[in-house]
C-alpha atoms as a PDB file:
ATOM      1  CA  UNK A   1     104.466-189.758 103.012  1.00  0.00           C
ATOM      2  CA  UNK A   2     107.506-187.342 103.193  1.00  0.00           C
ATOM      3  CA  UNK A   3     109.794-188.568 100.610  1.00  0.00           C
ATOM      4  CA  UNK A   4     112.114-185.170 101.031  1.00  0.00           C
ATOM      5  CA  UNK A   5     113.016-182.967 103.433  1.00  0.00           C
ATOM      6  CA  UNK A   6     112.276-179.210 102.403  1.00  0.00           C
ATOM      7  CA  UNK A   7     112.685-175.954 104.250  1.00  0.00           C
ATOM      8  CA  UNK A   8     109.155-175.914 104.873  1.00  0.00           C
ATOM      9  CA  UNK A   9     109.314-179.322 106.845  1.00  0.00           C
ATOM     10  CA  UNK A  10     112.044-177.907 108.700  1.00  0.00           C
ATOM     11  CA  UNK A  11     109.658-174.818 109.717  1.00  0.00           C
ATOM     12  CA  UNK A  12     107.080-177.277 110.774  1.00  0.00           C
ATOM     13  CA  UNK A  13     109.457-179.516 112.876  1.00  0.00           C
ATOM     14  CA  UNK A  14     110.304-176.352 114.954  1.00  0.00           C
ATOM     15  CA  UNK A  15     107.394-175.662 115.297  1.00  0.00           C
ATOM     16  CA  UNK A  16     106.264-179.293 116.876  1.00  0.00           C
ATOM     17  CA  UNK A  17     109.333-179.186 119.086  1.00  0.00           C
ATOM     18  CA  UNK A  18     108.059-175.787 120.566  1.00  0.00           C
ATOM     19  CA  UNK A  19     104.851-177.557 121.016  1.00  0.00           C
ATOM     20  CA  UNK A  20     105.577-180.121 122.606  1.00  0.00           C
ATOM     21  CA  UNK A  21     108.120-178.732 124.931  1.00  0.00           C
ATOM     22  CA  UNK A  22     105.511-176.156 126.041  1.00  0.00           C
ATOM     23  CA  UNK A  23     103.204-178.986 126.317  1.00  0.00           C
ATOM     24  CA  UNK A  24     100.540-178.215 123.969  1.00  0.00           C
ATOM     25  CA  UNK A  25      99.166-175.861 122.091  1.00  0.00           C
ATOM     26  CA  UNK A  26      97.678-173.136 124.342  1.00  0.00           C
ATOM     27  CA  UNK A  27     100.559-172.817 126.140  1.00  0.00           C
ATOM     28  CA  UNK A  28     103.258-172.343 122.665  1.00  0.00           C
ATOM     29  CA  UNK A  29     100.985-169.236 121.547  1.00  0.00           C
ATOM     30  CA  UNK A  30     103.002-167.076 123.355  1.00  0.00           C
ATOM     31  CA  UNK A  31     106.416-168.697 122.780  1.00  0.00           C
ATOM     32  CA  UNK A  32     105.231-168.840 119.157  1.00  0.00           C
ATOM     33  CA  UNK A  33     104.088-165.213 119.003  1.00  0.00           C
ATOM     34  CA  UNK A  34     100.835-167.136 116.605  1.00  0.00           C
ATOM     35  CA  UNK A  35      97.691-168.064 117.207  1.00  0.00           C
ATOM     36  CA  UNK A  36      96.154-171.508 118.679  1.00  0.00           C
ATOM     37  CA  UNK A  37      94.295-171.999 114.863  1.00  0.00           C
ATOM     38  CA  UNK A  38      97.493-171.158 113.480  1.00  0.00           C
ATOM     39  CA  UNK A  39      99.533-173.799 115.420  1.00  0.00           C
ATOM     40  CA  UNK A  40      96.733-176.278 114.743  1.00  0.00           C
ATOM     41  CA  UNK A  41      96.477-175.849 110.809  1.00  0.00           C
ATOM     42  CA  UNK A  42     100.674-175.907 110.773  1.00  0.00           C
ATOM     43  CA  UNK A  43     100.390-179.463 112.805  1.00  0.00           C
ATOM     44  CA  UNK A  44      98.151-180.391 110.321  1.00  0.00           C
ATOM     45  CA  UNK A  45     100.487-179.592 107.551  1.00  0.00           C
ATOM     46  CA  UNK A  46     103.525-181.325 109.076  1.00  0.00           C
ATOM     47  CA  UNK A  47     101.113-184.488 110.056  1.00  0.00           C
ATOM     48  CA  UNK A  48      99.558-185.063 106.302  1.00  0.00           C
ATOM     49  CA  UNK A  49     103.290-184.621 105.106  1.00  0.00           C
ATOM     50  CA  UNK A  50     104.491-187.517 107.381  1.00  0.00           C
ATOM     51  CA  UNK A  51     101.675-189.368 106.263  1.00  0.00           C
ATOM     52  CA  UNK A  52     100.375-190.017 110.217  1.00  0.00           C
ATOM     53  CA  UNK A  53      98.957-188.355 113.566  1.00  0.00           C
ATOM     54  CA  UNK A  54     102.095-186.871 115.831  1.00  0.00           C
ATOM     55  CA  UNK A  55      99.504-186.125 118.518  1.00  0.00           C
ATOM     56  CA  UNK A  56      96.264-186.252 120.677  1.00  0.00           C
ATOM     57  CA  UNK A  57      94.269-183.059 121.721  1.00  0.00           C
ATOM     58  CA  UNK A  58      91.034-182.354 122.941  1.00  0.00           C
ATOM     59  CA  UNK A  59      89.702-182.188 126.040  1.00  0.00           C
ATOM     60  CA  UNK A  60      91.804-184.893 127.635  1.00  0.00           C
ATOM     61  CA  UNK A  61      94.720-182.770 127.032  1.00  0.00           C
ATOM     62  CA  UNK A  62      97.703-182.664 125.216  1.00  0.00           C
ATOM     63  CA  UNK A  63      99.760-186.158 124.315  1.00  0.00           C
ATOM     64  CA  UNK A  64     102.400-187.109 121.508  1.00  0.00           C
ATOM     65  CA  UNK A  65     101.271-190.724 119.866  1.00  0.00           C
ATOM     66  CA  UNK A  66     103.640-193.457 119.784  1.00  0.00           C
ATOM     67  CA  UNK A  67     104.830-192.441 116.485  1.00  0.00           C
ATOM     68  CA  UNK A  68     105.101-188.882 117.529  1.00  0.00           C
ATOM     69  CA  UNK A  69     107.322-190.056 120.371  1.00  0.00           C
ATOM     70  CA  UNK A  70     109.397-191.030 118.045  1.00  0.00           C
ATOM     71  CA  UNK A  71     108.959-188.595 115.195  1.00  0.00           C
ATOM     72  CA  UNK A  72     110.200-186.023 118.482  1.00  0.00           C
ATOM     73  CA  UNK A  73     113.791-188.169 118.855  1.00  0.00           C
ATOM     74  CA  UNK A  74     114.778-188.168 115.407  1.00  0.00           C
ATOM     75  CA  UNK A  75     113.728-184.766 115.572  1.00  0.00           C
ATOM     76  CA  UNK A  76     116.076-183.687 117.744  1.00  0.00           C
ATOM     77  CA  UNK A  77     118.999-185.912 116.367  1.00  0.00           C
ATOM     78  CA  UNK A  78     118.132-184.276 112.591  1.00  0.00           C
ATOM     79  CA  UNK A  79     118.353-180.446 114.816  1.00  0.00           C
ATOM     80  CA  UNK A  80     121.721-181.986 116.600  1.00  0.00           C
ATOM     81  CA  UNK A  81     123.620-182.753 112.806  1.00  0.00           C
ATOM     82  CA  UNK A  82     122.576-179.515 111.736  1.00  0.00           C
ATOM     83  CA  UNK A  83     123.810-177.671 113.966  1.00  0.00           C
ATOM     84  CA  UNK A  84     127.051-179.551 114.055  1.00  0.00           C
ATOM     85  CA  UNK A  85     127.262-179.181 110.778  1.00  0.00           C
ATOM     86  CA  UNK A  86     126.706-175.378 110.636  1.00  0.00           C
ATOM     87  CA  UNK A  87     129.298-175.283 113.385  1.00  0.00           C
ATOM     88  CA  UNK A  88     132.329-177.367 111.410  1.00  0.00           C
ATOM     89  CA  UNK A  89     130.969-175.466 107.719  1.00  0.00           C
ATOM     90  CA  UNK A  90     131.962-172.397 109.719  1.00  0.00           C
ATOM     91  CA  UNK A  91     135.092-173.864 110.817  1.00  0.00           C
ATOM     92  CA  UNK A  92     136.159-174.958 107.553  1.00  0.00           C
ATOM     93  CA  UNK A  93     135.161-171.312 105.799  1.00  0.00           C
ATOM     94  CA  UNK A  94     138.245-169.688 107.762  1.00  0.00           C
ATOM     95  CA  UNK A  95     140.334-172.829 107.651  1.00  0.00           C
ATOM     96  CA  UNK A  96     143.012-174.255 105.160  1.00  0.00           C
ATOM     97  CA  UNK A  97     142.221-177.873 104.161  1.00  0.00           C
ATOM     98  CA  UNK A  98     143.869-180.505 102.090  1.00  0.00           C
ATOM     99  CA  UNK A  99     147.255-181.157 100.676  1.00  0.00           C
ATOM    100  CA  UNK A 100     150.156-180.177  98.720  1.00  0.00           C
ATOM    101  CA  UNK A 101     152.547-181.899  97.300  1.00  0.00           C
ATOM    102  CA  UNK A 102     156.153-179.812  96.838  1.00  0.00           C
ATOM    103  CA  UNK A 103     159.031-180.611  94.081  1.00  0.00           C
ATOM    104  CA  UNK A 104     162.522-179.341  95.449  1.00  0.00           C
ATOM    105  CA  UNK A 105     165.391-179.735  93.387  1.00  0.00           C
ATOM    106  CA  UNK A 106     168.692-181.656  94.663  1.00  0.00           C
ATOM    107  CA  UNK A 107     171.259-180.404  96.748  1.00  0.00           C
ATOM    108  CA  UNK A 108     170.258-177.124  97.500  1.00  0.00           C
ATOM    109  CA  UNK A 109     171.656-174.913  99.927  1.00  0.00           C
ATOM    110  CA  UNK A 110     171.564-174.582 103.324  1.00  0.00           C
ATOM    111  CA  UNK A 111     170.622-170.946 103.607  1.00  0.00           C
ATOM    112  CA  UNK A 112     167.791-172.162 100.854  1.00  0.00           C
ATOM    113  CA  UNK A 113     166.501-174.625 102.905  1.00  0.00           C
ATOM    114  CA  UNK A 114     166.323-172.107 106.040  1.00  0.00           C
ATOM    115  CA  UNK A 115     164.449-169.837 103.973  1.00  0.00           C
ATOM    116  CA  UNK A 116     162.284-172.936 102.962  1.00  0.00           C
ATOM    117  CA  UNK A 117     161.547-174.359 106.540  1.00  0.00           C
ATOM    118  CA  UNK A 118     160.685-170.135 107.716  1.00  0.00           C
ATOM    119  CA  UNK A 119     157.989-170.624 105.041  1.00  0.00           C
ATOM    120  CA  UNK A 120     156.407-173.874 106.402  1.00  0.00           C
ATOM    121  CA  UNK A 121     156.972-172.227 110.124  1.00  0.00           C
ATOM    122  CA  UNK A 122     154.823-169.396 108.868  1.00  0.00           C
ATOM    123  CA  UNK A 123     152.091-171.470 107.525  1.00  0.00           C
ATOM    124  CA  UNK A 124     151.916-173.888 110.087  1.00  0.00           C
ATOM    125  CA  UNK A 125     150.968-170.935 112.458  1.00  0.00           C
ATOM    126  CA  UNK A 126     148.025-169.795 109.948  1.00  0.00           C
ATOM    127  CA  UNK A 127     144.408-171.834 111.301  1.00  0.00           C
ATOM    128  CA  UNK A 128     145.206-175.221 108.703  1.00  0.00           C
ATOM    129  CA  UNK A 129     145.040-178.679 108.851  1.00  0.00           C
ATOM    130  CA  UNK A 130     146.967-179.533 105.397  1.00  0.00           C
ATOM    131  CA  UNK A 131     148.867-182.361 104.612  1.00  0.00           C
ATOM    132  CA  UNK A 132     152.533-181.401 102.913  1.00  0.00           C
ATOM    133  CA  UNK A 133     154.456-183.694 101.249  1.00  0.00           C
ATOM    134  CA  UNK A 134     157.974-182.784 100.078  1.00  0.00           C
ATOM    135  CA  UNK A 135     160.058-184.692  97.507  1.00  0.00           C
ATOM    136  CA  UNK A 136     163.092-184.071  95.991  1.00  0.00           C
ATOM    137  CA  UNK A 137     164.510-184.799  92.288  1.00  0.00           C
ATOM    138  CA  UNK A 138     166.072-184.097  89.043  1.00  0.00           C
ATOM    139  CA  UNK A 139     164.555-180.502  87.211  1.00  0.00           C
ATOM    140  CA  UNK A 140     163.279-182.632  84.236  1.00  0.00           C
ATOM    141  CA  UNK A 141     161.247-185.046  86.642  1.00  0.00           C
ATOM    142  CA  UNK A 142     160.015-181.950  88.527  1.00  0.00           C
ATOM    143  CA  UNK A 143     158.745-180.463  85.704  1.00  0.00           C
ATOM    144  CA  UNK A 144     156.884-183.617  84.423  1.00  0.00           C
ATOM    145  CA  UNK A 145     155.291-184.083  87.590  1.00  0.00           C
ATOM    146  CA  UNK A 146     153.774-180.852  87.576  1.00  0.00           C
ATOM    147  CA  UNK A 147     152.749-181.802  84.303  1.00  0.00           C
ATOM    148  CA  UNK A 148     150.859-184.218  85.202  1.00  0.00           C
ATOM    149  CA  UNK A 149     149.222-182.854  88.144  1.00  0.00           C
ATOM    150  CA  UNK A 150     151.183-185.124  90.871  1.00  0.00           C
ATOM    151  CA  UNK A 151     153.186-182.357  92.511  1.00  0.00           C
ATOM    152  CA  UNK A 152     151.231-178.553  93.444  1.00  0.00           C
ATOM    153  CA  UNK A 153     154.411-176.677  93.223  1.00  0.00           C
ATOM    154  CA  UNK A 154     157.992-177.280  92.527  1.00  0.00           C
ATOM    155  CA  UNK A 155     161.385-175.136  93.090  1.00  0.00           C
ATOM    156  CA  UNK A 156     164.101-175.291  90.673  1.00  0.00           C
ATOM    157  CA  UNK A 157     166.570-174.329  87.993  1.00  0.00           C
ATOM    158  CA  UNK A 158     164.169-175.004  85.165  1.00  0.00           C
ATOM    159  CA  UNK A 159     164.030-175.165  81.066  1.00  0.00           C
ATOM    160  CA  UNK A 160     161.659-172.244  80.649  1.00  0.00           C
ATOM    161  CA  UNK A 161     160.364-174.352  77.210  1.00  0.00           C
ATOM    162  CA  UNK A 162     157.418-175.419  79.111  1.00  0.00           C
ATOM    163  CA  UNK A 163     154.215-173.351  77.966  1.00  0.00           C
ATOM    164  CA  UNK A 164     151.660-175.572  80.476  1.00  0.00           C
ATOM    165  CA  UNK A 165     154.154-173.925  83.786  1.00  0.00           C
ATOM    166  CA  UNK A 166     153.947-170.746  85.322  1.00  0.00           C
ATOM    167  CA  UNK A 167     157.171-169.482  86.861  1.00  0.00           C
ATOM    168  CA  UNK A 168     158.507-167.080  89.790  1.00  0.00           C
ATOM    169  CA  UNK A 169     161.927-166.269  90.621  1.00  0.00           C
ATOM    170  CA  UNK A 170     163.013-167.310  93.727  1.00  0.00           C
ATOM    171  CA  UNK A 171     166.953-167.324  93.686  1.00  0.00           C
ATOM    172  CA  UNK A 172     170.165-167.602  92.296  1.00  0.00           C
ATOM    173  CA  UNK A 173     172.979-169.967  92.325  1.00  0.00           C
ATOM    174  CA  UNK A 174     176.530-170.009  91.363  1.00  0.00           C
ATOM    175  CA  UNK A 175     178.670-172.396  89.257  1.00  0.00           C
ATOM    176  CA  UNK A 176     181.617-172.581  89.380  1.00  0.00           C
ATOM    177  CA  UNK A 177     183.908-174.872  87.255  1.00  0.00           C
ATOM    178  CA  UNK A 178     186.465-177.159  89.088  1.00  0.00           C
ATOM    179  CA  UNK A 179     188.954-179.949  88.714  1.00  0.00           C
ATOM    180  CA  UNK A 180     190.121-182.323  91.880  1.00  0.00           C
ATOM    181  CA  UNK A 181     193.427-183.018  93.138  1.00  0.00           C
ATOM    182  CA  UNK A 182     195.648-184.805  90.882  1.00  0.00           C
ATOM    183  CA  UNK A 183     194.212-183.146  87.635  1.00  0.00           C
ATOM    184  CA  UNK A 184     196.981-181.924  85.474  1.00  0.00           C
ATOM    185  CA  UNK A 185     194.951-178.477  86.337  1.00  0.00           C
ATOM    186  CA  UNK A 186     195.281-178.548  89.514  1.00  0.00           C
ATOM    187  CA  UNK A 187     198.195-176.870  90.927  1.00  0.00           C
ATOM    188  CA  UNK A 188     198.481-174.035  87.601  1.00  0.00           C
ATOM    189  CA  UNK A 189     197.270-170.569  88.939  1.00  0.00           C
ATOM    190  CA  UNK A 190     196.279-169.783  85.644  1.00  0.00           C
ATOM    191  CA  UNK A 191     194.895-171.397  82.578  1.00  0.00           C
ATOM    192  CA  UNK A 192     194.425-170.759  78.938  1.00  0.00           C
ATOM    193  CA  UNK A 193     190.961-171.478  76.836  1.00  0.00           C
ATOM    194  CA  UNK A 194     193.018-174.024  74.809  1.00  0.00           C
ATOM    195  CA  UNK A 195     193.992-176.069  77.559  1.00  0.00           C
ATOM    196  CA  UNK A 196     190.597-175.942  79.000  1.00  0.00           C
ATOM    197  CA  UNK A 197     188.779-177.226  76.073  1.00  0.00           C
ATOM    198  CA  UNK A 198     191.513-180.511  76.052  1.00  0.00           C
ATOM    199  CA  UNK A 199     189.917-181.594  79.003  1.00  0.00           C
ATOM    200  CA  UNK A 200     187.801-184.892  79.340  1.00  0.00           C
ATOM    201  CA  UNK A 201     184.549-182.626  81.011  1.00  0.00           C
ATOM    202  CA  UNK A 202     181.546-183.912  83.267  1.00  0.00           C
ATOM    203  CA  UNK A 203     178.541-184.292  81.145  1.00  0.00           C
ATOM    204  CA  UNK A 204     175.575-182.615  82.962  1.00  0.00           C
ATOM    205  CA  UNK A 205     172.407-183.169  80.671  1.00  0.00           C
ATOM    206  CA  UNK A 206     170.045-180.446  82.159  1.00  0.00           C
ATOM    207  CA  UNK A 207     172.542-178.252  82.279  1.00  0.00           C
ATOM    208  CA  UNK A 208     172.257-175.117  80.423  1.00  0.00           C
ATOM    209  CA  UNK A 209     174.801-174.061  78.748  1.00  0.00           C
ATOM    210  CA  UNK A 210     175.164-170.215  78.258  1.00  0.00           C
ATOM    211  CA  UNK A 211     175.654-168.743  74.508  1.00  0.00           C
ATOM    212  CA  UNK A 212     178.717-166.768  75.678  1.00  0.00           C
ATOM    213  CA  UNK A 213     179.844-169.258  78.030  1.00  0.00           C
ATOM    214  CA  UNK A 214     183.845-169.512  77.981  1.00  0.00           C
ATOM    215  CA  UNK A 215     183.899-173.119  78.454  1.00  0.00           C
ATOM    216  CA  UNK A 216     181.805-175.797  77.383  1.00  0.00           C
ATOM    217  CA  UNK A 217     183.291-179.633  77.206  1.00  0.00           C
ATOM    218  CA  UNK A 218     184.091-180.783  73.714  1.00  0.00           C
ATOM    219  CA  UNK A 219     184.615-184.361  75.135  1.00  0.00           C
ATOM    220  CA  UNK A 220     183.133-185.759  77.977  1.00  0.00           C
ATOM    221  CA  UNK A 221     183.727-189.425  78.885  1.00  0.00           C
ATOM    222  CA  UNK A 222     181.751-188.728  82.270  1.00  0.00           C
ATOM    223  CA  UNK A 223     177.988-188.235  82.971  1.00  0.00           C
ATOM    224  CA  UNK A 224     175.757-187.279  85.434  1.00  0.00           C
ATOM    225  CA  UNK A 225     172.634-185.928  86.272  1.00  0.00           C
ATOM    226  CA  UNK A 226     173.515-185.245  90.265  1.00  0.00           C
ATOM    227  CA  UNK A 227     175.325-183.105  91.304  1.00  0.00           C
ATOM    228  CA  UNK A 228     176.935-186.310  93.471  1.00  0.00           C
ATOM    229  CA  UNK A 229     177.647-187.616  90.807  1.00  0.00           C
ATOM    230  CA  UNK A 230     179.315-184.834  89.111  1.00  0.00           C
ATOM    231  CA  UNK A 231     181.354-184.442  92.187  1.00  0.00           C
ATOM    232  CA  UNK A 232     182.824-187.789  92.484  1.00  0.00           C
ATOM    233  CA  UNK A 233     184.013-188.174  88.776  1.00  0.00           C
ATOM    234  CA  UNK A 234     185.510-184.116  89.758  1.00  0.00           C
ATOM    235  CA  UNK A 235     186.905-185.465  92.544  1.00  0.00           C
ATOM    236  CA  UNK A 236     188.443-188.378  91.149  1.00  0.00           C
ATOM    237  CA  UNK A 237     191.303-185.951  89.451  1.00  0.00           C
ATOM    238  CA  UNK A 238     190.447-187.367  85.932  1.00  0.00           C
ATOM    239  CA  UNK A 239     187.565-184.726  84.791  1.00  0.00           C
ATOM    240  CA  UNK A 240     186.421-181.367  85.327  1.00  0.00           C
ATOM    241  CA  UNK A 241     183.018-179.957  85.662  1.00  0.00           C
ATOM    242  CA  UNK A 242     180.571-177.558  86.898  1.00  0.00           C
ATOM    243  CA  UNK A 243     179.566-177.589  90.577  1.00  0.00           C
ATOM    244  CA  UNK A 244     177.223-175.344  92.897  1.00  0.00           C
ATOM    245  CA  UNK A 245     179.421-173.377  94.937  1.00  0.00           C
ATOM    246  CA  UNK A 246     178.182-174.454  98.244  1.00  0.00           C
ATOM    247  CA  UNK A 247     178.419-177.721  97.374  1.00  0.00           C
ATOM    248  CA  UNK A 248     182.104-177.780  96.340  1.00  0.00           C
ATOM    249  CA  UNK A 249     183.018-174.879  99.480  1.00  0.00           C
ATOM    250  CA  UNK A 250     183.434-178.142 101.816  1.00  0.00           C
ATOM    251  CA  UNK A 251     186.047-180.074  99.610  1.00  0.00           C
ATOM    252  CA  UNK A 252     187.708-176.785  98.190  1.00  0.00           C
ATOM    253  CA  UNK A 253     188.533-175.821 101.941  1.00  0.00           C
ATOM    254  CA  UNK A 254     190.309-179.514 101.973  1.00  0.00           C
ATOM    255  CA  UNK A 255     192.346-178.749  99.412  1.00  0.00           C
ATOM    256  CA  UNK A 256     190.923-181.587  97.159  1.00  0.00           C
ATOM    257  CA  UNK A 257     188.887-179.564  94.621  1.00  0.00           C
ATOM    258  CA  UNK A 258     190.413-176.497  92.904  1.00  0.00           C
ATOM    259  CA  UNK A 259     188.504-173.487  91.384  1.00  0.00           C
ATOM    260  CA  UNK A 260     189.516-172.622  87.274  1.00  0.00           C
ATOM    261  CA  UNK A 261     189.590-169.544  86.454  1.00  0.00           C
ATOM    262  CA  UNK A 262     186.320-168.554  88.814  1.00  0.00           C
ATOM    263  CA  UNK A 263     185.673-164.611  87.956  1.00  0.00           C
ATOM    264  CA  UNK A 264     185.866-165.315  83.918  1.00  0.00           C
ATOM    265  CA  UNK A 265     184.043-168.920  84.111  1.00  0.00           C
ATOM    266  CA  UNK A 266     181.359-168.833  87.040  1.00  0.00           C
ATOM    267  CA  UNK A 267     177.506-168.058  85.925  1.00  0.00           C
ATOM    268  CA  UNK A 268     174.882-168.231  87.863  1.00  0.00           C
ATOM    269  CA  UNK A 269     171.783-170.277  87.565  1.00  0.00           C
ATOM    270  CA  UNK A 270     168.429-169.117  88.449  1.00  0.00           C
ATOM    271  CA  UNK A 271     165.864-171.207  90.572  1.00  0.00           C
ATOM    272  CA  UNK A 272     162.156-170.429  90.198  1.00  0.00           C
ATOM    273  CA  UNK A 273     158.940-171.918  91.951  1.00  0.00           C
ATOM    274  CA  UNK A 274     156.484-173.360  88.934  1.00  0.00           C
ATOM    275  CA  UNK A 275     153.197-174.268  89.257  1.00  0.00           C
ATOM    276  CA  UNK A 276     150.756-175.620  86.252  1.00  0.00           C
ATOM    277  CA  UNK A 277     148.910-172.603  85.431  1.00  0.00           C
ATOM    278  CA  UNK A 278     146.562-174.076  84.026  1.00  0.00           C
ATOM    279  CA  UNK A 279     145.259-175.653  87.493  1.00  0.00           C
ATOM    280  CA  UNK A 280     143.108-173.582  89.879  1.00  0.00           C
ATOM    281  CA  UNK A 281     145.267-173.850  93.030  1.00  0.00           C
ATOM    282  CA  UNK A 282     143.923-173.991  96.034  1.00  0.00           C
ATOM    283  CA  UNK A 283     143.425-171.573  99.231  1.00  0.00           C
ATOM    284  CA  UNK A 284     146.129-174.065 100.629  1.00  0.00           C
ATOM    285  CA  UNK A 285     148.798-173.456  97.631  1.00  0.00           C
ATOM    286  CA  UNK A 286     147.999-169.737  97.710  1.00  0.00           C
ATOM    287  CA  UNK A 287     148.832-168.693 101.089  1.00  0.00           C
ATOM    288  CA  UNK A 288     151.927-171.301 101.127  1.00  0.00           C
ATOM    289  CA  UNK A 289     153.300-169.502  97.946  1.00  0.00           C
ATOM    290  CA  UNK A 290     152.500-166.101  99.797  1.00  0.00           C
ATOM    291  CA  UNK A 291     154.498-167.311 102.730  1.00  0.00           C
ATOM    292  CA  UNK A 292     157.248-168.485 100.476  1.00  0.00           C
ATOM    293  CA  UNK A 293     157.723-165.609  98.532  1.00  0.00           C
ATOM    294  CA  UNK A 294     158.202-163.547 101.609  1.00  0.00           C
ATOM    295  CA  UNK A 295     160.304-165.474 103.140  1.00  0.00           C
ATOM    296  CA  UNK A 296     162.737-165.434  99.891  1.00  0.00           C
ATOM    297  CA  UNK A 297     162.304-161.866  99.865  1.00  0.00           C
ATOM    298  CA  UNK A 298     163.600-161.703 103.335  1.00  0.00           C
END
């Protein structure tokens, strides 16, 4: 009784489909390239493995029993899946499979976004069938998603403290510290430390804060951890704060959000891409990051 299927039954199976389909054994010698004995003694084989005769021969010629009949159609069905299944093994060797799940940080610029979307444009052309899923949030939540393995990658402005991440420069962005029309700020061209560090300042919590930075808010009535939010208590005229430049460009061109003191008090904040490195990443993740890191380098 065959209880498994080894690479000698396969042998044997061929070899009864060449039989039969030259109708016996005389006639598959030469398709064979072996002799009638040969064929016999190998039918012999595959029949005590399946536990019962696949076939009559004698004088009365050649004839598949019932059971070979049938042993013949599964036969060809158990031929048909593996060669579909050599065929889609060999499509999926030079394809890109699976998903991957992307972290962006908030409000990030357009031009970053453009450089973003040429990335996915580029993979999308490569031979793939991947699922991408792309989420945006705070840095902190970022990070302790990749942490725990629910995000592949992430881009942002991140702590650095995290040993588990892995990081690559992508970018940088500038801050710029502003107050909004109707701050007592607002119309002076110029403004002195002290009057600076009098002023009730947006609280950003993941913000970080420079050593040498010239300003840093000694009281802060105001928090926020988006940069919406930071822009509506800046806008209201009754705080100041940091603010991405593109994001404030908009309003400052209204005239209802005024730059302090932008050469001495601007810094810039660098945005990376982080994966976990200690996570094997996929033939997906690796040619995404290639196209992404080209398409920043652009």
């Amino acid at each position: 009784m065959l209880s498994q299927v080894r690479d000698l039954d396969l042998q044997l199976l061929r070899l009864f489909v060449r039989v039969v389909e030259c109708g016996g054994f005389s006639a598959a010698q030469g398709e064979l390239g072996i002799g009638q004995s040969t064929i016999s003694t190998q039918m012999a084989k595959l029949e005590t493995r399946l536990g019962f005769r696949l076939c009559e021969r004698g004088k009365a010629g050649f004839r598949l029993t019932p059971k070979g009949e049938q042993v013949l159609l599964a036969t060809h069905k158990l031929f048909g899946a593996i060669d579909t299944f050599k065929g889609e093994a060999q499509g999926m060797a030079d394809k890109l499979l699976g998903t991957l799940n992307i972290g962006l940080s908030e409000a990030l610029d357009n031009q970053v976004l453009e450089r973003l979307a040429a990335a996915i444009g580029r993979f999308r052309q490569r031979n793939q069938a991947v699922q991408i899923e792309l989420l945006s949030a705070m840095p902190a939540e970022l990070e302790r998603r990749l942490l725990q393995d629910q995000l592949h990658l992430a881009i942002g402005y991140f702590s650095a403290t995290q040993a588990a991440l892995d990081h690559q420069l992508l970018f940088e962005e500038t801050q710029t510290l502003y107050c909004g029309a109707g701050h007592p700020l607002f119309d002076q061209p110029t403004v002195s430390r002290e009057q600076l560090l009098e002023q009730d300042g947006v609280h950003h919590p993941y913000r970080f804060i420079q050593p040498d930075q010239l300003w840093q808010a000694s009281a802060s009535s105001a928090r926020s951890e988006q940069v919406e939010g930071s822009l509506a208590f800046i806008l209201s005229g009754a705080h100041i704060g940091y603010l991405p430049r593109h994001i404030a460009a908009p309003w400052e061109a209204r005239g209802l959000l005024h730059a302090l003191a932008p050469a001495q008090l601007s810094f810039r904040v660098q945005f990376h891409l982080a994966c976990h490195r200690g996570r094997q990443p996929s033939e997906a993740q690796l040619a995404f990051v290639e196209d992404l890191l080209d398409a920043f380098a652009r």
